[in-house]
C-alpha atoms as a PDB file:
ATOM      1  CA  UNK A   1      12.925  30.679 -60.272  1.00  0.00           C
ATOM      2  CA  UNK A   2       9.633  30.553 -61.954  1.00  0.00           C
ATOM      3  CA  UNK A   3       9.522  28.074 -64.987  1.00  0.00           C
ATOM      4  CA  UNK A   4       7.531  28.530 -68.724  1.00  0.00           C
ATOM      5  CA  UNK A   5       5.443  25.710 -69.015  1.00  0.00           C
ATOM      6  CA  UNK A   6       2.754  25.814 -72.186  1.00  0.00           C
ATOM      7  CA  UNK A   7       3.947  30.131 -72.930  1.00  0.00           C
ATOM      8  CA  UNK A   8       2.849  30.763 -69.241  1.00  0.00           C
ATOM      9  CA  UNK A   9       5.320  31.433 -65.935  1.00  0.00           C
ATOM     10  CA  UNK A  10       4.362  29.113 -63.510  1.00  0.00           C
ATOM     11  CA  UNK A  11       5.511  28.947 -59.940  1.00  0.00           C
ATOM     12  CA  UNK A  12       6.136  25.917 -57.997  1.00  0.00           C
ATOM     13  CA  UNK A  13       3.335  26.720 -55.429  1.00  0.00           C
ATOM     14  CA  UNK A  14       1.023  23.779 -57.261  1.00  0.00           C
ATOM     15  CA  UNK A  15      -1.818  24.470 -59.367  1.00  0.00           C
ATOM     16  CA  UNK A  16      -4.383  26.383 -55.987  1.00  0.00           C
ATOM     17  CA  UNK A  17      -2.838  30.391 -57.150  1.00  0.00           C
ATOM     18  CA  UNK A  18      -3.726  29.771 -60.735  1.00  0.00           C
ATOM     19  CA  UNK A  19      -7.586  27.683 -59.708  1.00  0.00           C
ATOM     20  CA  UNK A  20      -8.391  30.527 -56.939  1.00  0.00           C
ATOM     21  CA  UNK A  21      -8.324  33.556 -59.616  1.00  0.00           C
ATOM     22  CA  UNK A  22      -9.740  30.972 -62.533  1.00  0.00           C
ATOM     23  CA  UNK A  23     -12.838  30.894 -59.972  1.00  0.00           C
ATOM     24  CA  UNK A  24     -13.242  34.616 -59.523  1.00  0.00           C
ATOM     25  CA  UNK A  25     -12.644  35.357 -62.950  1.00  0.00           C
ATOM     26  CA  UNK A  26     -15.544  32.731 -63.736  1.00  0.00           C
ATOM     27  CA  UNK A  27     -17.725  34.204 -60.755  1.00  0.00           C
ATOM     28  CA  UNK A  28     -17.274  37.926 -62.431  1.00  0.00           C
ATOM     29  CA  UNK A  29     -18.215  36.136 -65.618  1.00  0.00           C
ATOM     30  CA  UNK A  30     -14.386  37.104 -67.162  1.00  0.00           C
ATOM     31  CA  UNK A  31     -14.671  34.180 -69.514  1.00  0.00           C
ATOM     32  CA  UNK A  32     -11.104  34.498 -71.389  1.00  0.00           C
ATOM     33  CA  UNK A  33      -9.104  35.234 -68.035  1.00  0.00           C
ATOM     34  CA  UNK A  34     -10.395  32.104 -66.152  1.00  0.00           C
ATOM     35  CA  UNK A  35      -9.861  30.689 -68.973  1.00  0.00           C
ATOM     36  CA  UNK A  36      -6.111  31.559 -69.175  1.00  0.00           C
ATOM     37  CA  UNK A  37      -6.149  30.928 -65.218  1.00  0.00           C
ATOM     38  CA  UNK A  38      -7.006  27.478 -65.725  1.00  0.00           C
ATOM     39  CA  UNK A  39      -4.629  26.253 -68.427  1.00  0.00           C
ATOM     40  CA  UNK A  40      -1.981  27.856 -66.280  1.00  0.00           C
ATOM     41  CA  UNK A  41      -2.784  25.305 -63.657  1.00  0.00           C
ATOM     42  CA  UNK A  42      -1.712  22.806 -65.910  1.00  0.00           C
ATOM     43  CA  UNK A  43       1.781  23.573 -65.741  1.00  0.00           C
ATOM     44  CA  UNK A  44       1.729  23.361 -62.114  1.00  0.00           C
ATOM     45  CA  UNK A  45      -0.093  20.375 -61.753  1.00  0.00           C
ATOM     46  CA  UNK A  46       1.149  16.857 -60.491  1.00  0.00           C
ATOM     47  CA  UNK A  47      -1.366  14.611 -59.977  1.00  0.00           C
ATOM     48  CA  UNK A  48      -4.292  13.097 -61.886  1.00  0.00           C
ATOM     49  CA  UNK A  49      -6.439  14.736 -59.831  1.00  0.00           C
ATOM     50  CA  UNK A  50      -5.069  18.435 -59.655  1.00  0.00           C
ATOM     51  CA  UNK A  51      -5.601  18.156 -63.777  1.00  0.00           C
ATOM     52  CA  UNK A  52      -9.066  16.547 -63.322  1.00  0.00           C
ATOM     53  CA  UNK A  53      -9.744  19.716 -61.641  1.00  0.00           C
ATOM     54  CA  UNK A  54      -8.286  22.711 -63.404  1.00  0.00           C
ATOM     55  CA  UNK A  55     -10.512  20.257 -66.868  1.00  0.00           C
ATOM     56  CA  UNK A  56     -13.843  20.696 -64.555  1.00  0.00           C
ATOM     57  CA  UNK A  57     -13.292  24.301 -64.542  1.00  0.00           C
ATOM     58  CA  UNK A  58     -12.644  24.676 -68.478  1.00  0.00           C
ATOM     59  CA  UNK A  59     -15.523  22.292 -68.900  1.00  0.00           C
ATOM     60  CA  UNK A  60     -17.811  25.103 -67.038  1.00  0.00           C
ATOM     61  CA  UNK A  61     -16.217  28.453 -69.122  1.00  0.00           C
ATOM     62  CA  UNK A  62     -17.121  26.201 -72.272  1.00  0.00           C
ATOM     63  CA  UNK A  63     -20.257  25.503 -70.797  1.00  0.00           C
ATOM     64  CA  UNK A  64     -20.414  29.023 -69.934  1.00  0.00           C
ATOM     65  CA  UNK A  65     -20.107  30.051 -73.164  1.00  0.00           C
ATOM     66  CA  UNK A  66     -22.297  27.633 -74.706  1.00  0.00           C
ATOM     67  CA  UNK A  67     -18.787  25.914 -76.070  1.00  0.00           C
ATOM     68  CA  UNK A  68     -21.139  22.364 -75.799  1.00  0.00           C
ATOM     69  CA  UNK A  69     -18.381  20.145 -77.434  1.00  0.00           C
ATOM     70  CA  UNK A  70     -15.486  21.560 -76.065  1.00  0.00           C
ATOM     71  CA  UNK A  71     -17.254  21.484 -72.402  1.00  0.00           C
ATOM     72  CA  UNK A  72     -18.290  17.565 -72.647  1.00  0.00           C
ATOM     73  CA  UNK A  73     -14.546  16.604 -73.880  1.00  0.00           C
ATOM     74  CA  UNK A  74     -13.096  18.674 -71.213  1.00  0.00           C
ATOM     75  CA  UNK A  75     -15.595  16.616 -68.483  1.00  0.00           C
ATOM     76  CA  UNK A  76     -15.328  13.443 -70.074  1.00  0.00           C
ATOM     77  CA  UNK A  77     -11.565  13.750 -69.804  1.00  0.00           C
ATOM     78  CA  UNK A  78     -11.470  15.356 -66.299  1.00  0.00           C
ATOM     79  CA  UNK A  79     -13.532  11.658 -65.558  1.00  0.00           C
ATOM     80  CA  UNK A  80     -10.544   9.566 -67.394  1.00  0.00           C
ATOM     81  CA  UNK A  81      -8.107  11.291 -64.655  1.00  0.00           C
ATOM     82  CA  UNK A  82     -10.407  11.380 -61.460  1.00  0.00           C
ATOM     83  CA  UNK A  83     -10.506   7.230 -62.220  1.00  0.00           C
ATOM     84  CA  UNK A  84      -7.377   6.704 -63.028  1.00  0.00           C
ATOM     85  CA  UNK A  85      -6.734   7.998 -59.695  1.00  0.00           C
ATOM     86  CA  UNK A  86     -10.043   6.752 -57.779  1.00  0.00           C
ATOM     87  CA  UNK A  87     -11.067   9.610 -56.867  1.00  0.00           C
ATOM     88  CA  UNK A  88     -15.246   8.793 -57.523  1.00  0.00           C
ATOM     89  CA  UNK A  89     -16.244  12.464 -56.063  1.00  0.00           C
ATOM     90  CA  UNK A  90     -14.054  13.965 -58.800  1.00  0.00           C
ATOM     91  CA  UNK A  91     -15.554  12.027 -61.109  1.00  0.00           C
ATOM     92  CA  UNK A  92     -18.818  12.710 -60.100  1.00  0.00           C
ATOM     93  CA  UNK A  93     -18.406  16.389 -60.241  1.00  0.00           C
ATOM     94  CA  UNK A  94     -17.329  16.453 -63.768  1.00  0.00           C
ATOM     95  CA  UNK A  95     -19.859  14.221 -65.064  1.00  0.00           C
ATOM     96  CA  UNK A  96     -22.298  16.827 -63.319  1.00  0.00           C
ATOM     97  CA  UNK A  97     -20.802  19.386 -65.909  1.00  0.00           C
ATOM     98  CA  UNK A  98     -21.659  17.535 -68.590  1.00  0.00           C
ATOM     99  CA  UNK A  99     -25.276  17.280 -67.003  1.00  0.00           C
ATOM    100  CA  UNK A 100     -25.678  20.585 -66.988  1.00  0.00           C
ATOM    101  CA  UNK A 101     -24.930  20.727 -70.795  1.00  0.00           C
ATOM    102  CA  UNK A 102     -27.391  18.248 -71.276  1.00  0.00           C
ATOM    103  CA  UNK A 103     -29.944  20.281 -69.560  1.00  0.00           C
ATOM    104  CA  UNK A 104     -28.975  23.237 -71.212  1.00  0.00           C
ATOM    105  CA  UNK A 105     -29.437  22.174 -74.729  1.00  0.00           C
ATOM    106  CA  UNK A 106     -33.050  20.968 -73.507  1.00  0.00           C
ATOM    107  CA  UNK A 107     -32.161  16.645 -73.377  1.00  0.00           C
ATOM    108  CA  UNK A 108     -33.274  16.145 -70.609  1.00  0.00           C
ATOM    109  CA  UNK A 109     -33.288  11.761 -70.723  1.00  0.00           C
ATOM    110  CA  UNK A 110     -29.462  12.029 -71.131  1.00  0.00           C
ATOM    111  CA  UNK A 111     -28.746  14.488 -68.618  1.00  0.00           C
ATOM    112  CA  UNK A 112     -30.331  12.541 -66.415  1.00  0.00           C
ATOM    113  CA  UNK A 113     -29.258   9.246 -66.823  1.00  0.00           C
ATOM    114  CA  UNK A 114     -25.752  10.419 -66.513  1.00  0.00           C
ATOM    115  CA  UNK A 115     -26.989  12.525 -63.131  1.00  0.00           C
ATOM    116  CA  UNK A 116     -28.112   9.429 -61.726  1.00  0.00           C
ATOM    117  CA  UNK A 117     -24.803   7.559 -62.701  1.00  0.00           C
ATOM    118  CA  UNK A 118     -22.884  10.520 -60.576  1.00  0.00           C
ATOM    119  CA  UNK A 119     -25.082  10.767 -58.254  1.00  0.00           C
ATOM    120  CA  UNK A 120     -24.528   6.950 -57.320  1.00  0.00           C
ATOM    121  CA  UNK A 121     -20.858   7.879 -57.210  1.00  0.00           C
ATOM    122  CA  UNK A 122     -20.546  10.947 -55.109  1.00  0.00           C
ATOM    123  CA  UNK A 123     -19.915  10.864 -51.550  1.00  0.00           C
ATOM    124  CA  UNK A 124     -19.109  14.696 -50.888  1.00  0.00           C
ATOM    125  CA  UNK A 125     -22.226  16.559 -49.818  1.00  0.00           C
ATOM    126  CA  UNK A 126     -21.155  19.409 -52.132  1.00  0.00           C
ATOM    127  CA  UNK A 127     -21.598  17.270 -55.297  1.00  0.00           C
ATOM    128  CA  UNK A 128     -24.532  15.139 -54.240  1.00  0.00           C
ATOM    129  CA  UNK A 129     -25.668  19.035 -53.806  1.00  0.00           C
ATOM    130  CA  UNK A 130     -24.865  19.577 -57.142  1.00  0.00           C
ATOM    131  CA  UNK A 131     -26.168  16.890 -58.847  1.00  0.00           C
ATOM    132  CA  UNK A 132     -29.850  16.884 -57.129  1.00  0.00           C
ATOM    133  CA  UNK A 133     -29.667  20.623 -58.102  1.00  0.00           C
ATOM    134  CA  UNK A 134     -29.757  20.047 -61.740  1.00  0.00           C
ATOM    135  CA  UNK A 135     -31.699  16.793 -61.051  1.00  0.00           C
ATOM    136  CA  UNK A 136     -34.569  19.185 -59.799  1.00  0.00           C
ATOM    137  CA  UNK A 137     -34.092  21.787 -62.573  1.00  0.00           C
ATOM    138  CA  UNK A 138     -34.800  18.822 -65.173  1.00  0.00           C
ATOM    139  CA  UNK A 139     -37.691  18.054 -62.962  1.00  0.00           C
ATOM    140  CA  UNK A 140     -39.177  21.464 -63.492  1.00  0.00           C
ATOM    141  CA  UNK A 141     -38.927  22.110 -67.297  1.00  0.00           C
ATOM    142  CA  UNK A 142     -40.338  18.520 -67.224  1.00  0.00           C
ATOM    143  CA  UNK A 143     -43.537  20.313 -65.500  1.00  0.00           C
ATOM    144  CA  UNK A 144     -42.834  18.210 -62.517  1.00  0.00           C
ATOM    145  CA  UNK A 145     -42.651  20.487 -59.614  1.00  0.00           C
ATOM    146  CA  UNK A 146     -43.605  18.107 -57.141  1.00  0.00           C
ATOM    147  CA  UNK A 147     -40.356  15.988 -57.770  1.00  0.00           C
ATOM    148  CA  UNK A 148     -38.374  19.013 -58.314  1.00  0.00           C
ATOM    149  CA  UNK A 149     -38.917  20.488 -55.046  1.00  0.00           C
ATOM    150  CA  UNK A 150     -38.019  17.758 -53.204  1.00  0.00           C
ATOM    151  CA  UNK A 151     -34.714  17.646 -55.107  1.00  0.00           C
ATOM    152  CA  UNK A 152     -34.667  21.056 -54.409  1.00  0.00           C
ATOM    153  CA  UNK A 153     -34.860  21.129 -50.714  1.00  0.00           C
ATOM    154  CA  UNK A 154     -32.572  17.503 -50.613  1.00  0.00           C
ATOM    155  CA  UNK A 155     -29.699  19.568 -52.321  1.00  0.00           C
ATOM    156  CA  UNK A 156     -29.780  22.373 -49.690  1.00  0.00           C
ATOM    157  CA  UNK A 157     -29.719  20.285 -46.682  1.00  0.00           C
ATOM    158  CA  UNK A 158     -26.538  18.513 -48.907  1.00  0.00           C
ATOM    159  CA  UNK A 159     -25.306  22.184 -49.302  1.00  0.00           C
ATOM    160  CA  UNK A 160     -25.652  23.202 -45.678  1.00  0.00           C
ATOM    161  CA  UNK A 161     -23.895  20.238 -44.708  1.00  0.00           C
ATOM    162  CA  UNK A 162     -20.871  21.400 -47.123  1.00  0.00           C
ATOM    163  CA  UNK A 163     -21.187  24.868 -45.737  1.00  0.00           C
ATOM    164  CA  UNK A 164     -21.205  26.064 -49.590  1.00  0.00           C
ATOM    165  CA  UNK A 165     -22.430  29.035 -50.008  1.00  0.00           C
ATOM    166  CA  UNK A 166     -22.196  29.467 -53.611  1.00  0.00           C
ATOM    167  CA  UNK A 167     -24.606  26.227 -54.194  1.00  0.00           C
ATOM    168  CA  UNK A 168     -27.168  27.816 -52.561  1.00  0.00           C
ATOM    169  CA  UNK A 169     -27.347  30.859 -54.251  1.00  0.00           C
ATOM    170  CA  UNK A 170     -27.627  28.726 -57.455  1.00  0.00           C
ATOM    171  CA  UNK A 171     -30.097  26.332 -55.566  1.00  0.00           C
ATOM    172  CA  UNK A 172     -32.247  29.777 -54.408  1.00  0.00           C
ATOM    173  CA  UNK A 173     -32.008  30.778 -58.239  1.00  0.00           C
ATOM    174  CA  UNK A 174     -33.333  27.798 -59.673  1.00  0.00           C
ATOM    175  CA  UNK A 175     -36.247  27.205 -57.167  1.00  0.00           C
ATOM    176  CA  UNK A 176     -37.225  30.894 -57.821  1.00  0.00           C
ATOM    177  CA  UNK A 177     -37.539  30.018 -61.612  1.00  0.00           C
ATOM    178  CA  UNK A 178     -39.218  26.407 -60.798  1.00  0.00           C
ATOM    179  CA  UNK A 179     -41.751  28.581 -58.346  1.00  0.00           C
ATOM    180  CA  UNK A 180     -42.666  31.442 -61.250  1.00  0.00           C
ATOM    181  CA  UNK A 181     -42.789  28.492 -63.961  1.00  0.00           C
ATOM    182  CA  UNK A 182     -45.684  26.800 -61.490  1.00  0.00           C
ATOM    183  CA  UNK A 183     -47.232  30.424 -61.147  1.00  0.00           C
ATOM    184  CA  UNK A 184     -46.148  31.112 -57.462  1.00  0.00           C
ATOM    185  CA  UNK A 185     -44.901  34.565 -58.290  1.00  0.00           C
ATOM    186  CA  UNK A 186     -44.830  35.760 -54.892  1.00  0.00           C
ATOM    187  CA  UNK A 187     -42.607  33.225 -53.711  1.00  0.00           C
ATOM    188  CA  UNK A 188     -40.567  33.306 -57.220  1.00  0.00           C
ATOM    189  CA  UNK A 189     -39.640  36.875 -56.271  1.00  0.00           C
ATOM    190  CA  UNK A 190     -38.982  36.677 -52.701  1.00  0.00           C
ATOM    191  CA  UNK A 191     -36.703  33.406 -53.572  1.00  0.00           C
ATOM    192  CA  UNK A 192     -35.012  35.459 -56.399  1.00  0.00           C
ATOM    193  CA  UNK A 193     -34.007  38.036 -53.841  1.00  0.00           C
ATOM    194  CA  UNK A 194     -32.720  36.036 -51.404  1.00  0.00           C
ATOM    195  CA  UNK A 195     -30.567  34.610 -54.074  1.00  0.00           C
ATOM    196  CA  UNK A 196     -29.249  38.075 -54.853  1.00  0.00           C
ATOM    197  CA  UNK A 197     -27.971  38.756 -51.119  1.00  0.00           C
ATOM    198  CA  UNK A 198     -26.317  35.183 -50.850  1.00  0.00           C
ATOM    199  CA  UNK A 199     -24.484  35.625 -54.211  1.00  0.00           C
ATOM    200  CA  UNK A 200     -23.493  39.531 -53.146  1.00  0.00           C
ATOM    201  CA  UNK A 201     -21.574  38.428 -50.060  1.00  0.00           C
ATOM    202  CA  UNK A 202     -19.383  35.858 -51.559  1.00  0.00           C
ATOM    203  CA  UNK A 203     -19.222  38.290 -54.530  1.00  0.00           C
ATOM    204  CA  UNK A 204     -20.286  36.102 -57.239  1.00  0.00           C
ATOM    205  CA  UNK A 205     -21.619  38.808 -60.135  1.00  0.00           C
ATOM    206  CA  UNK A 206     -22.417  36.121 -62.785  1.00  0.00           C
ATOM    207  CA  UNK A 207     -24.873  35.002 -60.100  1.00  0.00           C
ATOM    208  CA  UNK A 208     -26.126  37.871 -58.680  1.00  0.00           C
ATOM    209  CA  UNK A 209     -26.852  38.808 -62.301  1.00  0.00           C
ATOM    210  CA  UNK A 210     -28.950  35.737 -63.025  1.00  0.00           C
ATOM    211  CA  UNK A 211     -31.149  36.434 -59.847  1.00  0.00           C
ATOM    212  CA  UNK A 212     -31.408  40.358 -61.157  1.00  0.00           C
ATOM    213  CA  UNK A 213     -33.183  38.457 -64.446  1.00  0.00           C
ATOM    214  CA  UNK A 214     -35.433  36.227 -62.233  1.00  0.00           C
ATOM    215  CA  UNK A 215     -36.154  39.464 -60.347  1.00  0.00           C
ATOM    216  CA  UNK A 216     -37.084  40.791 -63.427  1.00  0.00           C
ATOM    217  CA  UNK A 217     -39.311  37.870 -64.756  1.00  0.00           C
ATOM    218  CA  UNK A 218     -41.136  37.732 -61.246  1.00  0.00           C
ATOM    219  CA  UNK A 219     -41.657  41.168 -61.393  1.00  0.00           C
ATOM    220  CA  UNK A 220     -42.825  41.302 -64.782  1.00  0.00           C
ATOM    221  CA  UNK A 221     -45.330  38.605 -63.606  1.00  0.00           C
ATOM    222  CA  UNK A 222     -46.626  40.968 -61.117  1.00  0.00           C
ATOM    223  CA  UNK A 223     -47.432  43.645 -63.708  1.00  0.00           C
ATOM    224  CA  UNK A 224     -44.128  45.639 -62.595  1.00  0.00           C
ATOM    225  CA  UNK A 225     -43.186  46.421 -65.695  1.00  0.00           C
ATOM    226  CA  UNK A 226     -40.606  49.704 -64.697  1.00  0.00           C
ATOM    227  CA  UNK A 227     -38.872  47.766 -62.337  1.00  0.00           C
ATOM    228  CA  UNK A 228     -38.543  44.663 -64.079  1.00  0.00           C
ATOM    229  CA  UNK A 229     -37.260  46.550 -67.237  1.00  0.00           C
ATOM    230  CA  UNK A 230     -34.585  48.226 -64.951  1.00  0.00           C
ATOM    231  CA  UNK A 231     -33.643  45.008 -63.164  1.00  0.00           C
ATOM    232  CA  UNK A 232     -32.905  43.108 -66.837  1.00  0.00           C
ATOM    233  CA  UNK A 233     -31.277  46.197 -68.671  1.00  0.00           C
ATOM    234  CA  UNK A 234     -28.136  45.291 -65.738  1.00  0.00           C
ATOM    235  CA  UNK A 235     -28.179  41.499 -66.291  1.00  0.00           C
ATOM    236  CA  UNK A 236     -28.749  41.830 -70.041  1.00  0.00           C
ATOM    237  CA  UNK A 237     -25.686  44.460 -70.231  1.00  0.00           C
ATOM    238  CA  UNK A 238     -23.377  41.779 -68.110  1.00  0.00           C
ATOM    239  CA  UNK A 239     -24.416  38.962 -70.782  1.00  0.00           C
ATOM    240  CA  UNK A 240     -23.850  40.808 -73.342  1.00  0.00           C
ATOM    241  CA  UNK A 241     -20.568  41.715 -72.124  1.00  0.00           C
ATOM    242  CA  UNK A 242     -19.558  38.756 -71.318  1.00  0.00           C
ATOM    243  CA  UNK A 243     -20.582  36.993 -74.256  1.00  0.00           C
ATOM    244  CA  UNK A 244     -23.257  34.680 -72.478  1.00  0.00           C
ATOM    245  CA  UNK A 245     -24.909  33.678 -74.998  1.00  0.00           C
ATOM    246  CA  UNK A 246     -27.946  31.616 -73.924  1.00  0.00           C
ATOM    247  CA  UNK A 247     -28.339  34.253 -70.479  1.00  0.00           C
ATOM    248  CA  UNK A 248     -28.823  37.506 -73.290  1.00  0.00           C
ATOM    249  CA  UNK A 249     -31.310  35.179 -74.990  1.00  0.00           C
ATOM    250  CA  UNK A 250     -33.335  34.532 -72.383  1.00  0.00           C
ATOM    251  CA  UNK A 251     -33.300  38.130 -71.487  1.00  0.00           C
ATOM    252  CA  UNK A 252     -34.214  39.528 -74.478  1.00  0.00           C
ATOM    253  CA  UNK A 253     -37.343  37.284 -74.773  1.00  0.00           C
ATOM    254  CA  UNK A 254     -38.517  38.477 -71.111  1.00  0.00           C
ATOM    255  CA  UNK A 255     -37.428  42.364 -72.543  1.00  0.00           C
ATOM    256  CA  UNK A 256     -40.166  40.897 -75.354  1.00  0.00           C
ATOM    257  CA  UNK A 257     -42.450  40.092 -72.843  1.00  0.00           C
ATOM    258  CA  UNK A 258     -42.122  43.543 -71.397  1.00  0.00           C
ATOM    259  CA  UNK A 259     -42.401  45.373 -74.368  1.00  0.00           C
ATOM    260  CA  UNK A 260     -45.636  43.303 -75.263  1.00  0.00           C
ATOM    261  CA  UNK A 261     -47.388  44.685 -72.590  1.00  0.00           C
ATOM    262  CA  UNK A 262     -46.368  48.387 -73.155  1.00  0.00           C
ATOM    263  CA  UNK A 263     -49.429  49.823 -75.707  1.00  0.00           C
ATOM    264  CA  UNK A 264     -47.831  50.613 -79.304  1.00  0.00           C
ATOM    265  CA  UNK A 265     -44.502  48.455 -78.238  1.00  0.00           C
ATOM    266  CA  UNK A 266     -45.316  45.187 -80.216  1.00  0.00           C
ATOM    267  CA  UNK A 267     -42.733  45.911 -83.048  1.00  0.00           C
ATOM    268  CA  UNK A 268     -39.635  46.086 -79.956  1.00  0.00           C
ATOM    269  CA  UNK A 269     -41.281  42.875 -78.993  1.00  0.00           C
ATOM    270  CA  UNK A 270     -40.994  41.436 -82.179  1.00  0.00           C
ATOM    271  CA  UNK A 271     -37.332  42.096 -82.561  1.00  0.00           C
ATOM    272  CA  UNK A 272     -36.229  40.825 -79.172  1.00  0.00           C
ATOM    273  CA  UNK A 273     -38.290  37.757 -79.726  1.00  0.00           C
ATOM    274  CA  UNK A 274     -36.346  37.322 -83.363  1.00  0.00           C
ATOM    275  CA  UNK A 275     -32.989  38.088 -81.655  1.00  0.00           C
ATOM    276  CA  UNK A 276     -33.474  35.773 -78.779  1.00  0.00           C
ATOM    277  CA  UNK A 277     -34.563  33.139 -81.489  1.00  0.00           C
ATOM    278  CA  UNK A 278     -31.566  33.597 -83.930  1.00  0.00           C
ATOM    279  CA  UNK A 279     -28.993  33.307 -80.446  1.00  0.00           C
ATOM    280  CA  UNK A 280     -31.310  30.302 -79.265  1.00  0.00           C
ATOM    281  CA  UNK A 281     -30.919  28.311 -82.864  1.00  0.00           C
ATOM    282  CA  UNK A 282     -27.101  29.723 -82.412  1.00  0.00           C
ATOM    283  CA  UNK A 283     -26.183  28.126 -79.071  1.00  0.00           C
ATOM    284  CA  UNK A 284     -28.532  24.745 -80.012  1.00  0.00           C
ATOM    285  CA  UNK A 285     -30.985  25.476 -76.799  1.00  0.00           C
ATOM    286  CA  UNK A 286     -34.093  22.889 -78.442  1.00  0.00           C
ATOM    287  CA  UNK A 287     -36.717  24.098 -75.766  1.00  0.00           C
ATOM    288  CA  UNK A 288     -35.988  27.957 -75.576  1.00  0.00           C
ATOM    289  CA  UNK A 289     -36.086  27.959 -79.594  1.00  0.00           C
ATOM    290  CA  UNK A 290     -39.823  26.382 -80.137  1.00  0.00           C
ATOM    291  CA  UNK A 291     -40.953  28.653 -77.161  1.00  0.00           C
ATOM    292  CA  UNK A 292     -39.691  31.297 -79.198  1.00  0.00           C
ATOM    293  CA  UNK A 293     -40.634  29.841 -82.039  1.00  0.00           C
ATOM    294  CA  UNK A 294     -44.761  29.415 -80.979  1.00  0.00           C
ATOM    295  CA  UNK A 295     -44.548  33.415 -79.370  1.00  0.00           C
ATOM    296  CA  UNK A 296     -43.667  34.686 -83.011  1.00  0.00           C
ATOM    297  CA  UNK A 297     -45.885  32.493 -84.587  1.00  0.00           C
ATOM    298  CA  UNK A 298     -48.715  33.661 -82.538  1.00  0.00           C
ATOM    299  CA  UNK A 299     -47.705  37.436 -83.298  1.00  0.00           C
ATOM    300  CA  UNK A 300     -48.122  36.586 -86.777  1.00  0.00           C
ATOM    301  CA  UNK A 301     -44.147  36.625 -87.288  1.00  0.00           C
ATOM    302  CA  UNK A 302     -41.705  33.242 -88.738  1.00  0.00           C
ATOM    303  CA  UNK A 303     -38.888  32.263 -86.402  1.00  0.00           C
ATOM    304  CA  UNK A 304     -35.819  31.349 -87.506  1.00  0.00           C
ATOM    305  CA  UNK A 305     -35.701  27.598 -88.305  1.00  0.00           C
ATOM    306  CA  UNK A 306     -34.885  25.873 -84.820  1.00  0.00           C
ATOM    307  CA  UNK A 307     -34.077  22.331 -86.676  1.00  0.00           C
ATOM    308  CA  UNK A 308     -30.588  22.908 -86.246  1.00  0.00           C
ATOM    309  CA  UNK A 309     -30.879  23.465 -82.244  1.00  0.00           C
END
């Protein structure tokens, strides 16, 4: 017989059932159901670790959903359990959610002290993948590209090694993004697509949507402009769906970009630019707020106030 644990009918099959459809409601970017998966692995959980896990994947909806708070408490005590049961790879991963929050909201020096901290913890090739991925990605908005590639290429030799196929569609997405922010736009597009046919097969549409949007930015880059507005109308309709808040703001200030170089579109441009401000300020993203910020300023427009991000 099935027992109610927490309001939810849990089986005695362990916490896997519940963590399996959390991760393709997370992958299809079904924020509330994974949600709902993953508490309902709580009830069927035994050890420290099982709970350390079903935390790390509430700690990455919250993060998900810009939730910065809720996702740090839910790492920080996914850590407490992984070391009360020594498991230092557990550990590790979770602290590289909080990382990623860190390097979200733009702080870079905390996100990667604590990397560094994990990263002298993990021994599973997956996470030390992990870990030199955002590693690299802080190396890029720092304007180092140098660094960041290396970190780049060091975390998919880690992920080939794990055989994990949904780290390197997130590793191709962030060096196509690293490659257009140095001006490689060739590369930044062929990466981008590449990124779209690994995350396809495993069937990972939050993914595949975020290499549509550097498709889109590469494109637009190129001069493109038809097929980059195409490309972003599909990832800016999942975000907005799915209430990702920081993924619709950064598409809305590329749909600005686009609409800038249209003759007789700069008003459009204007109001993305405002809207992808207002959701930047919302969700407390520092560096995507003064871009946004400087762009309006320089179209003779007023941002909203970005002191609060």
């Amino acid at each position: 017989m099935p027992s109610l644990t927490r309001g939810r009918y849990v089986t005695p099959l362990g916490p896997r059932p519940y963590l399996d459809r959390g991760l393709r409601y997370e992958q299809a970017g079904l924020t509330e159901q994974a949600i709902d998966a993953y508490e309902s692995a709580f009830g069927a959980s035994v050890t420290p670790v099982e709970r350390a896990e079903a935390h790390i994947r509430l700690a990455r909806v919250q993060r998900t959903l810009t939730n910065w708070e809720d996702a740090i408490a839910q790492a920080r005590e996914a850590v407490r359990l992984a070391d009360v049961a020594g498991n230092a790879d557990v550990a590790a991963e979770a602290m590289n959610v909080e990382v990623g929050v860190h390097q979200l909201r733009g702080d870079f020096a905390a996100g990667e002290r604590l990397a560094r901290v994990a990263l002298g913890r993990a021994h599973s090739p997956r996470i030390r993948g992990m870990l030199l991925q955002n590693l690299g990605v802080i190396a890029a908005q720092r304007h180092d590209y140098r660094c960041a590639e290396r970190l780049f290429s060091e975390s998919v030799e880690a992920f080939k090694a794990a055989r994990y196929e949904l780290g390197m569609a997130i590793a191709l997405n962030n060096a196509s993004a690293a490659a257009r922010d140095c001006g490689d736009f060739d590369r930044a597009l062929e990466v981008a697509i590449l990124a779209t046919e690994v995350a396809e097969r495993i069937d990972a549409l939050d993914i595949v949507m975020l290499a549509r949007q550097n498709q889109a930015h590469a494109l637009l880059e190129h001069g493109s402009i038809d097929r980059a507005e195409v490309l972003l109308g599909e990832a800016l309709g999942h975000y907005a769906a799915t209430g990702n808040l920081l993924r619709h703001a950064e598409c809305l200030e590329i749909m600005g970009r686009i609409n800038e170089w249209r003759p007789g579109y700069l008003d459009p441009a204007v109001r993305c630019y405002r809207r992808a401000a207002e959701l930047a300020v919302q969700v407390s993203d520092r560096v995507l707020a003064e871009r946004l910020q400087r762009r309006l300023a320089t179209l003779g427009d007023v941002a909203p106030d970005c002191a609060g991000a």
